[in-house]
C-alpha atoms as a PDB file:
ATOM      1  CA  UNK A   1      -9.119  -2.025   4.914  1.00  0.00           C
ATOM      2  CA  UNK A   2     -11.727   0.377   3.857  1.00  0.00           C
ATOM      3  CA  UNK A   3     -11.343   4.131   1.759  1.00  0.00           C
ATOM      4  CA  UNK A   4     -12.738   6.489   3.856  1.00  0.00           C
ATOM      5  CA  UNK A   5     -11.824   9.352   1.306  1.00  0.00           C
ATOM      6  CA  UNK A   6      -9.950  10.696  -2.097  1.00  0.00           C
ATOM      7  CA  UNK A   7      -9.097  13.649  -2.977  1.00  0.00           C
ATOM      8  CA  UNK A   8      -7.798  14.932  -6.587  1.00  0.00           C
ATOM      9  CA  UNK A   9      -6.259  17.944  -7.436  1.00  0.00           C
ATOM     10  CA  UNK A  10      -4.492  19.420 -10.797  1.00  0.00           C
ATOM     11  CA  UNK A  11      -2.840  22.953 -11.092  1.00  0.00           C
ATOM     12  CA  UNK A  12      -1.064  24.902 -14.601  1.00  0.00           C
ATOM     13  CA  UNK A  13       2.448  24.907 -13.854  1.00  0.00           C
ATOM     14  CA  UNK A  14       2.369  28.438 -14.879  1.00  0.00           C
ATOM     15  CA  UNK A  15       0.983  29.613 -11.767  1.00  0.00           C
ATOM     16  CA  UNK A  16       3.734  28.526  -9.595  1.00  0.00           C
ATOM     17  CA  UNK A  17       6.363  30.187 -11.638  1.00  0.00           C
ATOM     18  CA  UNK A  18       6.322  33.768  -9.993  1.00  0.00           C
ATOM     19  CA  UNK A  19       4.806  32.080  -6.794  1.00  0.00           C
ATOM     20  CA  UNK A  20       8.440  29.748  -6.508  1.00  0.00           C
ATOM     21  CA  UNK A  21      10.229  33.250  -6.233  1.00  0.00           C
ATOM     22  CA  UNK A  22       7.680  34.668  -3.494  1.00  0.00           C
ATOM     23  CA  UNK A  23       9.530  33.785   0.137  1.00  0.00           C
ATOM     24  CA  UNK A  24       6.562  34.698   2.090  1.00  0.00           C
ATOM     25  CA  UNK A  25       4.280  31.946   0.267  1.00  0.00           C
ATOM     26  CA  UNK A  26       6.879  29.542   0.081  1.00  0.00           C
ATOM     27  CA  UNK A  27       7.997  29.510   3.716  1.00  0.00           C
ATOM     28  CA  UNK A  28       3.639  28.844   4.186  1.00  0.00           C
ATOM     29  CA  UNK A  29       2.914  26.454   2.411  1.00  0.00           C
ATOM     30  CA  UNK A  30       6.025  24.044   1.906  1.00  0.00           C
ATOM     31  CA  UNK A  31       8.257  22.628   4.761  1.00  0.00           C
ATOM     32  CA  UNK A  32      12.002  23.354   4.561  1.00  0.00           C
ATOM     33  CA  UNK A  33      12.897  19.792   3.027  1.00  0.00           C
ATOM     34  CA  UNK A  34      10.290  20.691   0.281  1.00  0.00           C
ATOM     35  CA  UNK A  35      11.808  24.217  -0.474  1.00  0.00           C
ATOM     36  CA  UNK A  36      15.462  22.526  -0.793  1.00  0.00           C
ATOM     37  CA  UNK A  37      13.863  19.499  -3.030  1.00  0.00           C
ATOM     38  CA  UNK A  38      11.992  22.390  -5.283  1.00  0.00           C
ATOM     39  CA  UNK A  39      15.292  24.209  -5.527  1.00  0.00           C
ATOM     40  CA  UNK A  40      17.342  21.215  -6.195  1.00  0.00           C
ATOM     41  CA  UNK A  41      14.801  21.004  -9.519  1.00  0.00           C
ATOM     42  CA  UNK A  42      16.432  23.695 -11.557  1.00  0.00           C
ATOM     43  CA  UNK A  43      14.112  23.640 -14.461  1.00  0.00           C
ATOM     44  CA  UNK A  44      11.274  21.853 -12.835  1.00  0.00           C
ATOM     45  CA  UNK A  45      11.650  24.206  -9.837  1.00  0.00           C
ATOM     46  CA  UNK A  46       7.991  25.221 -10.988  1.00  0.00           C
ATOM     47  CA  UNK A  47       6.623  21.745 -12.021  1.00  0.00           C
ATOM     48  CA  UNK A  48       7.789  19.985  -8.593  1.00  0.00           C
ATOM     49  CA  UNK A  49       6.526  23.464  -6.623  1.00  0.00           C
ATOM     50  CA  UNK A  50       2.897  22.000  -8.381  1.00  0.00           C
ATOM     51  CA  UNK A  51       3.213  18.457  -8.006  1.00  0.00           C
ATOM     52  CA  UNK A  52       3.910  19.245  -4.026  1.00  0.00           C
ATOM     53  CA  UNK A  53       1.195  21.583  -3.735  1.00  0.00           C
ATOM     54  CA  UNK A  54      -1.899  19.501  -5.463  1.00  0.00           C
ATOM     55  CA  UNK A  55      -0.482  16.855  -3.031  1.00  0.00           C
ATOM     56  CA  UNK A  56      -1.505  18.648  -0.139  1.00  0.00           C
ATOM     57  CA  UNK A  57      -4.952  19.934  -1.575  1.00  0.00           C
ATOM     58  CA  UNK A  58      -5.577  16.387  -2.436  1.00  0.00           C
ATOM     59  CA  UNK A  59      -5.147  15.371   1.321  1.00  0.00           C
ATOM     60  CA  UNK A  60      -7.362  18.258   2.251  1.00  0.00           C
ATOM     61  CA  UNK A  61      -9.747  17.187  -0.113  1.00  0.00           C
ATOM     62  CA  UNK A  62      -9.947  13.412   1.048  1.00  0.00           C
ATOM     63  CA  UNK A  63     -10.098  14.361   4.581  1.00  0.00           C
ATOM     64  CA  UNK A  64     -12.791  17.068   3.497  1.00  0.00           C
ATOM     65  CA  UNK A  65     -11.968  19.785   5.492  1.00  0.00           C
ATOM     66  CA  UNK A  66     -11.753  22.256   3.074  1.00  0.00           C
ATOM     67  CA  UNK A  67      -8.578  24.992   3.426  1.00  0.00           C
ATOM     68  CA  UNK A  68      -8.881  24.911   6.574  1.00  0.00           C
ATOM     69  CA  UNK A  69      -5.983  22.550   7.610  1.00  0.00           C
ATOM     70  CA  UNK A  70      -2.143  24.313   7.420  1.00  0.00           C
ATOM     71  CA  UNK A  71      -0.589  23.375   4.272  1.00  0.00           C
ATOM     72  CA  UNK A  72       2.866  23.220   5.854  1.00  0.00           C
ATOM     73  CA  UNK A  73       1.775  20.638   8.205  1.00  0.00           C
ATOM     74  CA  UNK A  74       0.816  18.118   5.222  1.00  0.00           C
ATOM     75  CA  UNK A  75       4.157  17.034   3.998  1.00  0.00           C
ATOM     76  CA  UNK A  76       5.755  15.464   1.060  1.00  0.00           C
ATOM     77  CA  UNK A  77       8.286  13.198   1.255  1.00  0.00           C
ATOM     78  CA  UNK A  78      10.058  10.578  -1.161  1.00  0.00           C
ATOM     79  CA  UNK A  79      11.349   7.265  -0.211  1.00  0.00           C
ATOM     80  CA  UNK A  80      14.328   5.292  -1.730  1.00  0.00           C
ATOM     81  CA  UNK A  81      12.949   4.952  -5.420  1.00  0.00           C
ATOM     82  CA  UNK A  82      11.592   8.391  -4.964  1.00  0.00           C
ATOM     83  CA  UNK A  83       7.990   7.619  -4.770  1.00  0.00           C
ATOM     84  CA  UNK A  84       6.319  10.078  -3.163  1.00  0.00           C
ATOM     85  CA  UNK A  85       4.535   9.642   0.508  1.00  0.00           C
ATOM     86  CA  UNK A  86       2.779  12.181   3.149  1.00  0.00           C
ATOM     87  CA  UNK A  87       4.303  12.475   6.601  1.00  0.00           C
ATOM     88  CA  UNK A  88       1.927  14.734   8.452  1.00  0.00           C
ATOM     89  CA  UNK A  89       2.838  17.234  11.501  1.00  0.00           C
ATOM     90  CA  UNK A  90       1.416  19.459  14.061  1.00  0.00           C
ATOM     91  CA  UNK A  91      -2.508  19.519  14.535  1.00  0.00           C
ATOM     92  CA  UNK A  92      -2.986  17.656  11.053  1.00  0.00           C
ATOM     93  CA  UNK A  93      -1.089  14.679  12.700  1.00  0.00           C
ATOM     94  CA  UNK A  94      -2.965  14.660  15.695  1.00  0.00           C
ATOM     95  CA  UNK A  95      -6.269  14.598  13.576  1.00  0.00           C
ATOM     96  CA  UNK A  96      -5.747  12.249  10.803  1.00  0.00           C
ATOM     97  CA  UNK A  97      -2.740   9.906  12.344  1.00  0.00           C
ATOM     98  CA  UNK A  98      -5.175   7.326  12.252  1.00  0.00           C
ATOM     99  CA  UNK A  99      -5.455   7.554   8.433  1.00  0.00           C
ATOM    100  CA  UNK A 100      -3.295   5.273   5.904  1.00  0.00           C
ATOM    101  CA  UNK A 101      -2.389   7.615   2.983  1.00  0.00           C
ATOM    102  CA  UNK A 102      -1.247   6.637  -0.708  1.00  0.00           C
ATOM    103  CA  UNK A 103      -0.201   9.057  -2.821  1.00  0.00           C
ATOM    104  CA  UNK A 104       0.646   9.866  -6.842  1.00  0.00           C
ATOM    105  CA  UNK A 105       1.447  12.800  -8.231  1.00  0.00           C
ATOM    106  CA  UNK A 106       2.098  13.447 -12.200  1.00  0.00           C
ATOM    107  CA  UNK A 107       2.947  16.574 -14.546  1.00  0.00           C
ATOM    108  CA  UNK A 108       2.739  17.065 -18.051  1.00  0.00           C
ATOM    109  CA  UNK A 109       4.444  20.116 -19.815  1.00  0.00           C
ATOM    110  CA  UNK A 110       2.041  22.382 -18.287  1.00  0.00           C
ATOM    111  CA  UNK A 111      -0.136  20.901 -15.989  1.00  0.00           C
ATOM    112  CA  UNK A 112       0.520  18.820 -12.277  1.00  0.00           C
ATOM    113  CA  UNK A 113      -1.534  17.140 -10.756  1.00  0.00           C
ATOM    114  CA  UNK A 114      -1.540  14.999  -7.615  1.00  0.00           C
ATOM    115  CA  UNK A 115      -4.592  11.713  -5.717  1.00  0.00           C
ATOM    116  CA  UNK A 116      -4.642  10.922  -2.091  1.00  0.00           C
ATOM    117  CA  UNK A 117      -6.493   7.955  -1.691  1.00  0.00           C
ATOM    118  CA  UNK A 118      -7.543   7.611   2.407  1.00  0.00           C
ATOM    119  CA  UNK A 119      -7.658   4.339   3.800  1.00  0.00           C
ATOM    120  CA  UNK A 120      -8.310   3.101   7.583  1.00  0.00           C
ATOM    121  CA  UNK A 121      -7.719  -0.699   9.022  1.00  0.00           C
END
């Protein structure tokens, strides 16, 4: 196995807070399983909202494509224990399915951030 990329990416919680209540950017940039999970947060609505999102800038960031790559497409997804994992759609699939991702995301009070570390067999 060999990293072919990581990407790292923090954001102030505080900026999602108005953005959480904004349909048009939510229905952009997060899939409909991660606008249910962010409203199942009550409290952390804004937290999780940031966690999600530095998740998918840290993808684009590994794969180094810039913003180019739909945000929506770049999923985030959490398995039995509730770690978190990428599931990729659409053209970012067909681009990158070749790529193993791992994934971590942490907040403090005011800040989230989120690694991708790229690997390939």
């Amino acid at each position: 196995m060999s990293i072919v990329g990581i990407g790292l990416d923090l954001l102030e919680i505080s900026r999602m807070v108005d953005k959480i209540e904004n349909a048009a950017f939510m229905e952009r940039v997060y899939t409909g399983a991660e606008q249910a999970y962010i409203a199942s947060r009550g409290a952390f609505s804004a937290s999780s909202a940031a966690g999600i999102f530095c998740a998918k800038e840290a993808f684009v960031k590994a794969v180094g494509d810039g913003l180019s790559l739909p945000l929506k497409e770049i999923e985030v997804c959490r398995d039995s224990r509730g770690k978190p994992f990428l599931h990729l759609h659409g053209t970012v699939k067909e681009n990158f399915s070749s790529l193993k991702t791992v994934l971590s995301i942490t907040h403090t009070n005011t800040t989230a951030a989120a690694v991708v570390v790229l690997s390939m067999d």
